[in-house]
PDB file of N, CA and C in Angstrom:
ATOM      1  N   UNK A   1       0.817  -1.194   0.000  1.00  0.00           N
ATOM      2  CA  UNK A   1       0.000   0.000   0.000  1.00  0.00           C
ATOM      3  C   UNK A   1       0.862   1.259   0.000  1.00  0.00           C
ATOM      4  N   UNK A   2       1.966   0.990   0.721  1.00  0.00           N
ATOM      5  CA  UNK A   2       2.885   2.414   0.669  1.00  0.00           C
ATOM      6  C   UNK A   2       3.502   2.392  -0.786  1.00  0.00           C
ATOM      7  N   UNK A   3       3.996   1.428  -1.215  1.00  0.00           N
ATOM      8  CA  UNK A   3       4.502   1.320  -2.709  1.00  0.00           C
ATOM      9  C   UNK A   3       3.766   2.187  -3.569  1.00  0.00           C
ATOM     10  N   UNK A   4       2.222   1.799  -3.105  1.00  0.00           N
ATOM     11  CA  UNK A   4       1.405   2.853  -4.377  1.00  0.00           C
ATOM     12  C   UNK A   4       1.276   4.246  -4.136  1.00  0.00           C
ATOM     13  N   UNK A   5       0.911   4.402  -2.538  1.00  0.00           N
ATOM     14  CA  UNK A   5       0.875   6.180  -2.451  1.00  0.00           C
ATOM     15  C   UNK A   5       2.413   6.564  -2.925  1.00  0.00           C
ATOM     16  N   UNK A   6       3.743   5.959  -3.231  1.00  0.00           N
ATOM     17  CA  UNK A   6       4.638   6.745  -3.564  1.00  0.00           C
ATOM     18  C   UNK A   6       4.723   7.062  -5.242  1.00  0.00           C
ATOM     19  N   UNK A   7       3.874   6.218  -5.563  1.00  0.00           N
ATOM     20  CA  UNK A   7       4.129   6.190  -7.165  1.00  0.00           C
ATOM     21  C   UNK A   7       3.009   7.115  -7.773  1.00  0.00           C
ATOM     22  N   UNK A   8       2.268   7.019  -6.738  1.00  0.00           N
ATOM     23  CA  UNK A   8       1.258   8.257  -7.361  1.00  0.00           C
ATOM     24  C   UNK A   8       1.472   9.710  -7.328  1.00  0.00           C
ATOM     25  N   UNK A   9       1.401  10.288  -8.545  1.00  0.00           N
ATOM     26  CA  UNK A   9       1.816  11.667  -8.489  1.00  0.00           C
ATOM     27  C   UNK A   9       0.605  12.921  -7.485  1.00  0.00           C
ATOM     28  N   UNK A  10       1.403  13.707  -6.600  1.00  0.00           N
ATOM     29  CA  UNK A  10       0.838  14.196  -5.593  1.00  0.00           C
ATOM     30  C   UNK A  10      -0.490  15.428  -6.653  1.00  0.00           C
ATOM     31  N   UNK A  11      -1.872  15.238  -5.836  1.00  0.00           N
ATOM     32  CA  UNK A  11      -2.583  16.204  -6.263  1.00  0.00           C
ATOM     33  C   UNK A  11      -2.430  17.651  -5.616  1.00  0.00           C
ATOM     34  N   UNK A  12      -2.862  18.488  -6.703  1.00  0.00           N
ATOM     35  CA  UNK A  12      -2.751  20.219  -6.273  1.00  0.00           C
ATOM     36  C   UNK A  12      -3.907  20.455  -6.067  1.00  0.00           C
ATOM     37  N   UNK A  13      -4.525  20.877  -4.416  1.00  0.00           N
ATOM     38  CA  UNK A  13      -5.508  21.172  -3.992  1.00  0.00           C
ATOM     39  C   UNK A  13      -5.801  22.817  -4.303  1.00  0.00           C
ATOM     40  N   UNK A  14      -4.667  23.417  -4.780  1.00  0.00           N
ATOM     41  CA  UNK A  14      -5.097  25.112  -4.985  1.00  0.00           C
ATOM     42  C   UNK A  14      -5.540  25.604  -5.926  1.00  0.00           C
ATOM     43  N   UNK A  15      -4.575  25.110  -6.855  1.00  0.00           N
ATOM     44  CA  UNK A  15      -5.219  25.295  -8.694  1.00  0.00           C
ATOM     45  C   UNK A  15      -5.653  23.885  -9.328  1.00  0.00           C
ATOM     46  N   UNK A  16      -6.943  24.632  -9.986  1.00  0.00           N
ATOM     47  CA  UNK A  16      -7.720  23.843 -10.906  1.00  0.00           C
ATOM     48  C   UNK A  16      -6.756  23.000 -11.742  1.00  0.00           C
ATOM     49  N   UNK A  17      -7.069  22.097 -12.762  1.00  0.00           N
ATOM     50  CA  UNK A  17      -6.158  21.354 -13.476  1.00  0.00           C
ATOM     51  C   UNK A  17      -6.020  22.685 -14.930  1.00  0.00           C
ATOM     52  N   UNK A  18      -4.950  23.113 -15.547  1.00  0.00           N
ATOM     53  CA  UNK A  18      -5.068  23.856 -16.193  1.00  0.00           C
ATOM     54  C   UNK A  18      -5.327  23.227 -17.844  1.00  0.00           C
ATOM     55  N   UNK A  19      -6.370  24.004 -18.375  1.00  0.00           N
ATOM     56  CA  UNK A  19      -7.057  23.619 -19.667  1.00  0.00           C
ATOM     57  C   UNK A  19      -5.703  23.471 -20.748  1.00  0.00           C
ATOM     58  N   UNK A  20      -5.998  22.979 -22.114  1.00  0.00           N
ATOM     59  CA  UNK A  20      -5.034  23.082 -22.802  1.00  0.00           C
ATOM     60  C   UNK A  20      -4.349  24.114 -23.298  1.00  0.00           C
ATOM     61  N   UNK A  21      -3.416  23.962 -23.314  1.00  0.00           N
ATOM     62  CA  UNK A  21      -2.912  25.247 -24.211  1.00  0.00           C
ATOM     63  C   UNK A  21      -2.950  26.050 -25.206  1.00  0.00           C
ATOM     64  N   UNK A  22      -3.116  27.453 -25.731  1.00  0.00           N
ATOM     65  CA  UNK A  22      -4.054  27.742 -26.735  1.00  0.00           C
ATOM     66  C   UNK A  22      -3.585  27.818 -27.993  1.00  0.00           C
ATOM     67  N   UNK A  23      -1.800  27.344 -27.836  1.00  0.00           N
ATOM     68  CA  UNK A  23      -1.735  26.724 -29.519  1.00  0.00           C
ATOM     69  C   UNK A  23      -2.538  25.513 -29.801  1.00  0.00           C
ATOM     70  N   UNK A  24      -2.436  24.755 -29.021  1.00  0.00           N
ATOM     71  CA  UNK A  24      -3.034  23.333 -29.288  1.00  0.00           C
ATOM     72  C   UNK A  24      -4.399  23.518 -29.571  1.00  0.00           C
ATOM     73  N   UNK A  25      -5.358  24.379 -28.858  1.00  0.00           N
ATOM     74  CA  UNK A  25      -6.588  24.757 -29.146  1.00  0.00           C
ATOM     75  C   UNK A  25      -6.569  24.993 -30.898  1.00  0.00           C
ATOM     76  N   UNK A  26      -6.301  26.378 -30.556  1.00  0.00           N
ATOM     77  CA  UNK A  26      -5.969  27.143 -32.280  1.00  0.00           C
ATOM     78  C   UNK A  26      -5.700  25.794 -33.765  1.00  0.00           C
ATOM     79  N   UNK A  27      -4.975  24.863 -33.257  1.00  0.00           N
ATOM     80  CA  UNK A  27      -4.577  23.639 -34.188  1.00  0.00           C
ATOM     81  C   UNK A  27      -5.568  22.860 -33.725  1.00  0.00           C
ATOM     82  N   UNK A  28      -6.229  22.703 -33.468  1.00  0.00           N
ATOM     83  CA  UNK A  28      -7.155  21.735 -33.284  1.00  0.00           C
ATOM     84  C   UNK A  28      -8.717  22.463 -33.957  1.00  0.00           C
ATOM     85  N   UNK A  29      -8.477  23.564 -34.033  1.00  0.00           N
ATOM     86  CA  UNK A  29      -9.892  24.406 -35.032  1.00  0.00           C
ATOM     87  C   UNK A  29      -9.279  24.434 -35.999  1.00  0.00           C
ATOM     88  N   UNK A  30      -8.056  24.526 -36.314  1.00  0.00           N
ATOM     89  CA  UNK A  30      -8.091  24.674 -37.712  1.00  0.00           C
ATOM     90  C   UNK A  30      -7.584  23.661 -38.276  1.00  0.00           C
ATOM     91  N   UNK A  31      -7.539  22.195 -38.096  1.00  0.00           N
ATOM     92  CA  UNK A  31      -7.759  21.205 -38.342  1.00  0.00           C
ATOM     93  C   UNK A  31      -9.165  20.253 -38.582  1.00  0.00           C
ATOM     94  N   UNK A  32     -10.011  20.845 -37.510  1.00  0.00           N
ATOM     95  CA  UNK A  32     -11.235  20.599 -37.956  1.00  0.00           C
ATOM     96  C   UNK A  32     -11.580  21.352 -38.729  1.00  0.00           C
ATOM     97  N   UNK A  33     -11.381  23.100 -38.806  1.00  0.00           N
ATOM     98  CA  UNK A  33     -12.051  23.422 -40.338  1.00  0.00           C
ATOM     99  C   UNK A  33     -11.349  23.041 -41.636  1.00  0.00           C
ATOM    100  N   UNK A  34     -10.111  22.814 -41.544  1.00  0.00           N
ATOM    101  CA  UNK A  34      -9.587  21.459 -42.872  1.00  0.00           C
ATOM    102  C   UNK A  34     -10.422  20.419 -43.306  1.00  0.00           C
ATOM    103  N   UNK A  35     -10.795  19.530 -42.354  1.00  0.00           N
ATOM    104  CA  UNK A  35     -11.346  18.671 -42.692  1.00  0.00           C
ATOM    105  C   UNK A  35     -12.781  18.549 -42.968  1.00  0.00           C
ATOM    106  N   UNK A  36     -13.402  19.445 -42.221  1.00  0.00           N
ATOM    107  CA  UNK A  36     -14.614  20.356 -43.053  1.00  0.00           C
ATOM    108  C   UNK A  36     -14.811  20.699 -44.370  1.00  0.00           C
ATOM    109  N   UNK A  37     -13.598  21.570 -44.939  1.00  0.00           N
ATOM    110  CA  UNK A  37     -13.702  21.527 -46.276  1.00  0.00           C
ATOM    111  C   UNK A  37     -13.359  20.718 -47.386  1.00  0.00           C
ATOM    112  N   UNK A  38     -12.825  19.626 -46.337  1.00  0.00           N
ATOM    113  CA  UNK A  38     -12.192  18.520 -47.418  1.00  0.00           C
ATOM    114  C   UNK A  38     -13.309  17.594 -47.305  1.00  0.00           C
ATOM    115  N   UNK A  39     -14.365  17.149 -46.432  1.00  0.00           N
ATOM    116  CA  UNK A  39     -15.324  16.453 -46.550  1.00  0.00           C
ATOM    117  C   UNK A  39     -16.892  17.706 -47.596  1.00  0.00           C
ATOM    118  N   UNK A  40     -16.620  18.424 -47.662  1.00  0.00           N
ATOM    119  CA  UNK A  40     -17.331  19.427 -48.218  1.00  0.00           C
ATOM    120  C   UNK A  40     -16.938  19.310 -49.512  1.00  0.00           C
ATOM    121  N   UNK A  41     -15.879  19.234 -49.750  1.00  0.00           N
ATOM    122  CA  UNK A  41     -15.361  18.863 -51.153  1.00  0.00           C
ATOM    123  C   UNK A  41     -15.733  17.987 -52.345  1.00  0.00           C
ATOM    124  N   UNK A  42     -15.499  16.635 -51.211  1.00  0.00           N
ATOM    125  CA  UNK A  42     -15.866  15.088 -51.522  1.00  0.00           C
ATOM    126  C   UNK A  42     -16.891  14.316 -51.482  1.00  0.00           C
ATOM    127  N   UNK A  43     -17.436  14.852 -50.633  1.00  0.00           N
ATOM    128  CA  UNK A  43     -18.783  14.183 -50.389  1.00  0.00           C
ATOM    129  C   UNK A  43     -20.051  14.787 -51.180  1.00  0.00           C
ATOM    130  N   UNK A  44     -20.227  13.882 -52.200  1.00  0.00           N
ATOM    131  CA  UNK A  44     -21.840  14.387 -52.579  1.00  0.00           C
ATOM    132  C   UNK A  44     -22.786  14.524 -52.121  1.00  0.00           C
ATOM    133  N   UNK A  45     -23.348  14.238 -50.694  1.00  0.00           N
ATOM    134  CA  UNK A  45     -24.476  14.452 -49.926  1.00  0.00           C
ATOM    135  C   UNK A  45     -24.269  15.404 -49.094  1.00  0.00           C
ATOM    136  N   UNK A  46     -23.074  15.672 -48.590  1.00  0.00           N
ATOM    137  CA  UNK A  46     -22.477  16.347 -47.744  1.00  0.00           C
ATOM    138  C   UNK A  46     -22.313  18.032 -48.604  1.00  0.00           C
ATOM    139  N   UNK A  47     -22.194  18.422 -50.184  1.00  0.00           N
ATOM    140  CA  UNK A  47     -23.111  19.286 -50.830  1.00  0.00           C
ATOM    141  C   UNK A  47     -24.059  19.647 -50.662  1.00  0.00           C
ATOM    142  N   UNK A  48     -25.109  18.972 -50.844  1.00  0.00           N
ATOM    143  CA  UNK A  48     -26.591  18.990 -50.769  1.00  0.00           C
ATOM    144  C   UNK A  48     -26.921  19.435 -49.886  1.00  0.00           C
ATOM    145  N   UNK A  49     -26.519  18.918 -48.704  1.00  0.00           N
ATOM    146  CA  UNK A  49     -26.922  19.494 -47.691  1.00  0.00           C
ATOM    147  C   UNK A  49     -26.475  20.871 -46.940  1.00  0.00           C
ATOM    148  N   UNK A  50     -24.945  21.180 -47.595  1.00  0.00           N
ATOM    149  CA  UNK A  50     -24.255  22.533 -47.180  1.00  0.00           C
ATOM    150  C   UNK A  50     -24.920  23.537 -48.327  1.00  0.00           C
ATOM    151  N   UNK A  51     -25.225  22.841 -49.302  1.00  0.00           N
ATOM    152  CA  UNK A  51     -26.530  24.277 -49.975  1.00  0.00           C
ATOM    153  C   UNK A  51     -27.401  25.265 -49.603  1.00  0.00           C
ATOM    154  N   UNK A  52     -28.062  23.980 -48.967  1.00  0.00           N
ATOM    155  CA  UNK A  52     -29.223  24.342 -48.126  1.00  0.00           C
ATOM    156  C   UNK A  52     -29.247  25.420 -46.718  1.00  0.00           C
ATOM    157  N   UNK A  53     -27.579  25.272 -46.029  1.00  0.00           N
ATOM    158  CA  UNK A  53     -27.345  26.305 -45.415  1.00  0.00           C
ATOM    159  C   UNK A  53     -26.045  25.614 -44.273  1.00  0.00           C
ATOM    160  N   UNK A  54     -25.117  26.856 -44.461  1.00  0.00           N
ATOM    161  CA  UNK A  54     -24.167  26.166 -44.112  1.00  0.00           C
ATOM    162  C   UNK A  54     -23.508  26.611 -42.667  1.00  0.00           C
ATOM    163  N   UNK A  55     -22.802  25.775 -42.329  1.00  0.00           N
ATOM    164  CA  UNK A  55     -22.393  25.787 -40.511  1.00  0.00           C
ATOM    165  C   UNK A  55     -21.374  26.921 -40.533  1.00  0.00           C
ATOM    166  N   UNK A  56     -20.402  26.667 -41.379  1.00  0.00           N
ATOM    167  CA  UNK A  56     -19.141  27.725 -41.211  1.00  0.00           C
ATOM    168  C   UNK A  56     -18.842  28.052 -42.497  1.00  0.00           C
ATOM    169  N   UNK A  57     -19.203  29.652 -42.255  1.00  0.00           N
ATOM    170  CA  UNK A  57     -19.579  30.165 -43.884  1.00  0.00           C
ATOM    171  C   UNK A  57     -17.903  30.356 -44.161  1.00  0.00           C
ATOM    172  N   UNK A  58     -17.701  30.447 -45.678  1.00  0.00           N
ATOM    173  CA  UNK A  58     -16.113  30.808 -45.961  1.00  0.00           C
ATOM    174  C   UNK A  58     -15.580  31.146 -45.474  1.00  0.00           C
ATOM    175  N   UNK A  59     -15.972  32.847 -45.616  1.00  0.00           N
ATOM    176  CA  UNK A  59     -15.392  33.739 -45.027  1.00  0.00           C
ATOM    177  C   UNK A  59     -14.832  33.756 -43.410  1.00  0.00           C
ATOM    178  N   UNK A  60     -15.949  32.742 -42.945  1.00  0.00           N
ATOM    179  CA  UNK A  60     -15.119  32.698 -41.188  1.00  0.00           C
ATOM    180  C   UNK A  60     -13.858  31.711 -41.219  1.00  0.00           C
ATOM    181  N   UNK A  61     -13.931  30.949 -42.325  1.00  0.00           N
ATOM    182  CA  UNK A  61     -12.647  29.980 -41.969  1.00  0.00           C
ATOM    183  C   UNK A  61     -11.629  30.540 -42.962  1.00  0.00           C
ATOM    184  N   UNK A  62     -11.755  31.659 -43.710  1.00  0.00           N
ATOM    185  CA  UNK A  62     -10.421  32.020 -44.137  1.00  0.00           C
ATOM    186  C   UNK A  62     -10.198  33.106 -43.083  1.00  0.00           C
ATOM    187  N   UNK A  63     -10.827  33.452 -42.139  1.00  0.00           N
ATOM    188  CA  UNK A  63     -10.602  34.659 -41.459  1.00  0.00           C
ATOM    189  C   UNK A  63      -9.754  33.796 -40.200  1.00  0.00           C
ATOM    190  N   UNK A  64     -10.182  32.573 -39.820  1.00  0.00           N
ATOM    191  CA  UNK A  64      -9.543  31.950 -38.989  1.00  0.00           C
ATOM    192  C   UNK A  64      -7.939  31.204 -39.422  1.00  0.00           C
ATOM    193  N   UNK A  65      -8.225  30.841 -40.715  1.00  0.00           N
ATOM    194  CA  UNK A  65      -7.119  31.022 -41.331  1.00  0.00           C
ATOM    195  C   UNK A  65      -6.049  31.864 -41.016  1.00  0.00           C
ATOM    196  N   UNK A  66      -6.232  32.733 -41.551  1.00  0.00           N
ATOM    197  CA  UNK A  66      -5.546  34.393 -41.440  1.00  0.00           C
ATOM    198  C   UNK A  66      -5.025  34.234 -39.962  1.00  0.00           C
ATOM    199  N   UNK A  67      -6.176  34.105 -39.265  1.00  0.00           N
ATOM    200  CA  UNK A  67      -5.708  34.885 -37.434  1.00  0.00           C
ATOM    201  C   UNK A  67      -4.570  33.695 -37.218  1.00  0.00           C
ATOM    202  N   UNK A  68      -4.649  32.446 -37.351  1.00  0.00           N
ATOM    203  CA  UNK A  68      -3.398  31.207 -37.222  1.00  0.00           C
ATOM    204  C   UNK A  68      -2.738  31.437 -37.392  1.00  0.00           C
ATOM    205  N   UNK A  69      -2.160  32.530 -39.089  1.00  0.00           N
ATOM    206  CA  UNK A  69      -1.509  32.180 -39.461  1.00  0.00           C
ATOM    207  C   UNK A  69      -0.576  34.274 -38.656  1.00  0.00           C
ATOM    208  N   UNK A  70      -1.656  34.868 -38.205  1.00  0.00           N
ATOM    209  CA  UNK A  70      -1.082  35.931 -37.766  1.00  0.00           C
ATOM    210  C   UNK A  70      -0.092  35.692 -36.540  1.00  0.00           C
ATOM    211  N   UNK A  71      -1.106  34.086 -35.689  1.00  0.00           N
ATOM    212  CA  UNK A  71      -0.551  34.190 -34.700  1.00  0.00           C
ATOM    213  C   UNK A  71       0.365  33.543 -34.592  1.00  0.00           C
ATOM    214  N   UNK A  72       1.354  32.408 -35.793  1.00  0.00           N
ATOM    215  CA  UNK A  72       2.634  32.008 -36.081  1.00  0.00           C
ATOM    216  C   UNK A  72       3.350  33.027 -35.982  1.00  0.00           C
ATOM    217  N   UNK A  73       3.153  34.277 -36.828  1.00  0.00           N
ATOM    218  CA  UNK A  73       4.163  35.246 -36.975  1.00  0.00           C
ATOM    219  C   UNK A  73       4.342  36.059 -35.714  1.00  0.00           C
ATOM    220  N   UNK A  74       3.085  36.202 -34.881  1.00  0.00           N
ATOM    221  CA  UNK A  74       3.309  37.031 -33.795  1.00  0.00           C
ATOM    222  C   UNK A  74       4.649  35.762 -32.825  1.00  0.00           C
ATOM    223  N   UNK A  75       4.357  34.629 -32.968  1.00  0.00           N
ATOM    224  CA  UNK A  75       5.200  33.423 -32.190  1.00  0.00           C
ATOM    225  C   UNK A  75       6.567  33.621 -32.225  1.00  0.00           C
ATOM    226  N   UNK A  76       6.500  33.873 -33.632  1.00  0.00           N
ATOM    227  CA  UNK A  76       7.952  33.923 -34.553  1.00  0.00           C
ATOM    228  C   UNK A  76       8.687  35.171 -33.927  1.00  0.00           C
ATOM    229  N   UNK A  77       8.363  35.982 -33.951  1.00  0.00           N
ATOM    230  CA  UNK A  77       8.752  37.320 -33.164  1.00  0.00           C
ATOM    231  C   UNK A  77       8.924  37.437 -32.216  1.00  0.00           C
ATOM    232  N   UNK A  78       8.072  36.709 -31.546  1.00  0.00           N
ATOM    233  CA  UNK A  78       8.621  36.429 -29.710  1.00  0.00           C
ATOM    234  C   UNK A  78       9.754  35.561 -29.672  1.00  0.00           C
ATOM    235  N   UNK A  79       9.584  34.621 -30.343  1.00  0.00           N
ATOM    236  CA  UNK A  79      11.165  33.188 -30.411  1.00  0.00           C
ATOM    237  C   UNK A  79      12.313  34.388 -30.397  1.00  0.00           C
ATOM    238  N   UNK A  80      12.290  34.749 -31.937  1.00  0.00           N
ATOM    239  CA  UNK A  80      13.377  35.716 -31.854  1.00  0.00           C
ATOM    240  C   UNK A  80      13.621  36.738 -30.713  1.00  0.00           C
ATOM    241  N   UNK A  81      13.069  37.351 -30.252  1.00  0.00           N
ATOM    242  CA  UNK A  81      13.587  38.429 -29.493  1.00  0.00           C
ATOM    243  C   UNK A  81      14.168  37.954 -28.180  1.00  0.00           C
ATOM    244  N   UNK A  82      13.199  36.344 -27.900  1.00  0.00           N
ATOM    245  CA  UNK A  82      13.732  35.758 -26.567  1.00  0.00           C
ATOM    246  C   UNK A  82      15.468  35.019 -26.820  1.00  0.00           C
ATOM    247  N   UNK A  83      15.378  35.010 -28.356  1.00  0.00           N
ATOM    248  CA  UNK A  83      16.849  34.352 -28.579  1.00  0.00           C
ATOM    249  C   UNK A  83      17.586  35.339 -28.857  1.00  0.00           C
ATOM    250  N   UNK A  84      17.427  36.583 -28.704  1.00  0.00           N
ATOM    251  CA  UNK A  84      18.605  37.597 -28.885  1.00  0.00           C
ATOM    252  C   UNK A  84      19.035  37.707 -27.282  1.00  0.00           C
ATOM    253  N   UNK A  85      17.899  38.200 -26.739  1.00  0.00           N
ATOM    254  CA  UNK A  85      17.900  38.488 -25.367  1.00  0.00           C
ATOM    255  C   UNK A  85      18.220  36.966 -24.462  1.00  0.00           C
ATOM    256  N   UNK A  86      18.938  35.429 -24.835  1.00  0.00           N
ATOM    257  CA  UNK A  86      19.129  34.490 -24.442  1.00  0.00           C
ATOM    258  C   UNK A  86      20.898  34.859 -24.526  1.00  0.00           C
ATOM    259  N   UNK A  87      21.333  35.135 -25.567  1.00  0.00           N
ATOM    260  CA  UNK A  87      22.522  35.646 -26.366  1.00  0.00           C
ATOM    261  C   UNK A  87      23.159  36.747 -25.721  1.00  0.00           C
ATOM    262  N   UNK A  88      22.260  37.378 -25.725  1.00  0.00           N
ATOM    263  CA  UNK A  88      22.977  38.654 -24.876  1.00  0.00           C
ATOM    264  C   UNK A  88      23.251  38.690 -23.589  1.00  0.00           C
ATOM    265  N   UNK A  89      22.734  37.928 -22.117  1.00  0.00           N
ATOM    266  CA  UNK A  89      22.196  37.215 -21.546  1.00  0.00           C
ATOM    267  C   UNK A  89      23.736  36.488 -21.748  1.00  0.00           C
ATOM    268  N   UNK A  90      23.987  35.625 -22.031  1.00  0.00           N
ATOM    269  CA  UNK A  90      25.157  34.355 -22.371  1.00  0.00           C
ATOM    270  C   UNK A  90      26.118  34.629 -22.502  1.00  0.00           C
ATOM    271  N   UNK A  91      26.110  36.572 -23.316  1.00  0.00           N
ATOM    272  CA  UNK A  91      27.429  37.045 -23.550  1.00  0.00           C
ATOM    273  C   UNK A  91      27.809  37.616 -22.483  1.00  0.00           C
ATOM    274  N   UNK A  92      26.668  38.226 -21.706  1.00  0.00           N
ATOM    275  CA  UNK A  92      27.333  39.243 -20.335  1.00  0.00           C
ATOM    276  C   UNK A  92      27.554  38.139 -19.510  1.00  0.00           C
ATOM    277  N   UNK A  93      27.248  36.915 -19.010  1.00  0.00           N
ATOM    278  CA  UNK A  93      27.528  36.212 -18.404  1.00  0.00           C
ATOM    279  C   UNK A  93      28.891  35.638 -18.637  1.00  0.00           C
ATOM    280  N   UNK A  94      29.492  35.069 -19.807  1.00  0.00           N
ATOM    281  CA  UNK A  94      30.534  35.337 -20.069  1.00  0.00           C
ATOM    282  C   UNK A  94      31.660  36.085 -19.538  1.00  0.00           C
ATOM    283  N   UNK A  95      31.529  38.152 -19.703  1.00  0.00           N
ATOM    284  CA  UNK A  95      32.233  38.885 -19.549  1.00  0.00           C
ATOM    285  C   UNK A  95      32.785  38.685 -17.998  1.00  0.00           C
ATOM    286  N   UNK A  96      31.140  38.063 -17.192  1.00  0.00           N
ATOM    287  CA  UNK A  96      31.497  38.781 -15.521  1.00  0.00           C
ATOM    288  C   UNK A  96      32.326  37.319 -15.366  1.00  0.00           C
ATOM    289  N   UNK A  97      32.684  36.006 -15.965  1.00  0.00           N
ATOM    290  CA  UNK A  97      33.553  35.122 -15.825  1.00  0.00           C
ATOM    291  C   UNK A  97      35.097  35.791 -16.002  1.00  0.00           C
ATOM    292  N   UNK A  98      35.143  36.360 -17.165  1.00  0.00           N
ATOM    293  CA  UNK A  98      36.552  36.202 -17.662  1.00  0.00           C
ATOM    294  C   UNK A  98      36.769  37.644 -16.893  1.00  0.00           C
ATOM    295  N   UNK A  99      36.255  38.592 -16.512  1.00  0.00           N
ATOM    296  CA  UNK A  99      36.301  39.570 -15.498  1.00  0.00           C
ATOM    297  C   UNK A  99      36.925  39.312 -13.810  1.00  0.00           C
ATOM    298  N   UNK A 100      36.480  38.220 -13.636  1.00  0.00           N
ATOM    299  CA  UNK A 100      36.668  37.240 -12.070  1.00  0.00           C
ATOM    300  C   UNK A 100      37.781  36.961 -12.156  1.00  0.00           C
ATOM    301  N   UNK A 101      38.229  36.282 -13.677  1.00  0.00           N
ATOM    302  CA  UNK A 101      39.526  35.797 -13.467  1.00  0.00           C
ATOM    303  C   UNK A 101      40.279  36.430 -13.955  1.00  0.00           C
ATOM    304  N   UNK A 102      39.880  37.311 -14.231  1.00  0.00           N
ATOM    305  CA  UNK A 102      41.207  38.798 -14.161  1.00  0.00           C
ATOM    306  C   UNK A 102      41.649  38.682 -16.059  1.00  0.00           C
ATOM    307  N   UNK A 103      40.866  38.553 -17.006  1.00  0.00           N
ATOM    308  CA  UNK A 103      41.170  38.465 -18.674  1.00  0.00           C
ATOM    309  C   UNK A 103      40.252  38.924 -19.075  1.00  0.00           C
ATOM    310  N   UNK A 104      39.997  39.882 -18.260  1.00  0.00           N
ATOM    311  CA  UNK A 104      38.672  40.927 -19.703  1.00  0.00           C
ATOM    312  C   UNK A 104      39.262  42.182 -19.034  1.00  0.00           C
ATOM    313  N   UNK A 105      40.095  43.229 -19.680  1.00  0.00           N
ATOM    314  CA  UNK A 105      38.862  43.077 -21.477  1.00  0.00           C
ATOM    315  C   UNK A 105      40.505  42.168 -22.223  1.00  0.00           C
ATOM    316  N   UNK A 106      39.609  41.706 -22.952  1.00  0.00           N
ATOM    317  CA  UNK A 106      40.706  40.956 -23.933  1.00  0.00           C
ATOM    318  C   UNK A 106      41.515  41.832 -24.920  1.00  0.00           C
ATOM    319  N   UNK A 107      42.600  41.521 -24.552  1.00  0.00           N
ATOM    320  CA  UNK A 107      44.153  42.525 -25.039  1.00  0.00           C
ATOM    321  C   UNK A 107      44.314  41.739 -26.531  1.00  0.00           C
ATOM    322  N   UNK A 108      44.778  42.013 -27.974  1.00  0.00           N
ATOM    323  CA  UNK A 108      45.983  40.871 -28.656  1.00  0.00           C
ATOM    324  C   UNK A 108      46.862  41.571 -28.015  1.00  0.00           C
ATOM    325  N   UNK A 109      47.607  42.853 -27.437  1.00  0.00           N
ATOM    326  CA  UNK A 109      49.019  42.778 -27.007  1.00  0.00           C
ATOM    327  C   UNK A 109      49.706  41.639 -26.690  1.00  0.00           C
ATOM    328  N   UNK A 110      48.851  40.877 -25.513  1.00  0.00           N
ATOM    329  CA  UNK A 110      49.146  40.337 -24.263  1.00  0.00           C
ATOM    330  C   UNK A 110      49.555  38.822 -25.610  1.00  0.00           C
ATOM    331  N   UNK A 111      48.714  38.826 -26.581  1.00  0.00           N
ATOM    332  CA  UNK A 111      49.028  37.794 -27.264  1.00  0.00           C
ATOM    333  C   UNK A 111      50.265  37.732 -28.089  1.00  0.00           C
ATOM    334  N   UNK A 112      50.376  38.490 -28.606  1.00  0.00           N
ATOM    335  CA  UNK A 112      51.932  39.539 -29.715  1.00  0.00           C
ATOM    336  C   UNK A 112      52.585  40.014 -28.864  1.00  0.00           C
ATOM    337  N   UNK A 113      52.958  39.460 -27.425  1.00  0.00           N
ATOM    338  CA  UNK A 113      54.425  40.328 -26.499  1.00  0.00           C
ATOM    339  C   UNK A 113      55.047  38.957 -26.678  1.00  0.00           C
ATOM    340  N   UNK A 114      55.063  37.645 -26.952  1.00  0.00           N
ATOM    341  CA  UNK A 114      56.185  36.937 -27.388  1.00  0.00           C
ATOM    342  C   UNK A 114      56.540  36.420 -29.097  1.00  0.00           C
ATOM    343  N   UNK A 115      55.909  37.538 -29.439  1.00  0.00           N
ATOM    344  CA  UNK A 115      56.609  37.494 -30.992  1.00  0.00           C
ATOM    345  C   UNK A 115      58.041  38.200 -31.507  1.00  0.00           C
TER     346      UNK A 115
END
């Protein structure tokens, strides 16, 4: 019995379990409206009946389109700026090393005094 309470991972009585994440959301609508239009495509009954009046008019799934594809680029822009600022970050960390041990700022003299 103790074997199992250790293997079980401890519950969080404060916070709720947190929902998915809202890329995964975002890919998961616009995967179902893919396949929406690809069964809309193919299916001859599945016509007939989107004639008659339809669930998700064009225009909302190229607009959802669009916002996906806005919110890659907004992603893309954050990656980058967090990888400059990772870099820069890496380089000052760096300086306050070779600072400690007494070799910054970096000389060539010190390199060309036994030539």
């Amino acid at each position: 019995m103790a074997l199992l309470h250790l293997l079980t991972p401890p519950l969080s009585l404060t916070s709720p379990p947190s929902p998915s994440p809202p890329r995964r959301r975002a890919l998961s609508l616009a995967i179902s409206a893919n396949l929406y239009l690809r069964l809309q495509q193919n299916n001859p009954v599945f016509n007939q009946s989107s004639q008659m009046g339809s669930a998700f008019p064009l225009a909302f799934l190229m607009a959802m389109r669009e916002s996906k594809q806005q919110m890659i680029l907004e992603q893309r822009l954050k990656m980058k700026l967090a990888k400059k600022l990772r870099l820069r970050r890496k380089r000052l960390v760096r300086k306050r090393r070779l600072r400690k041990k007494g070799r910054w700022p970096p000389s060539k003299m010190k390199k060309l005094k036994n030539v």
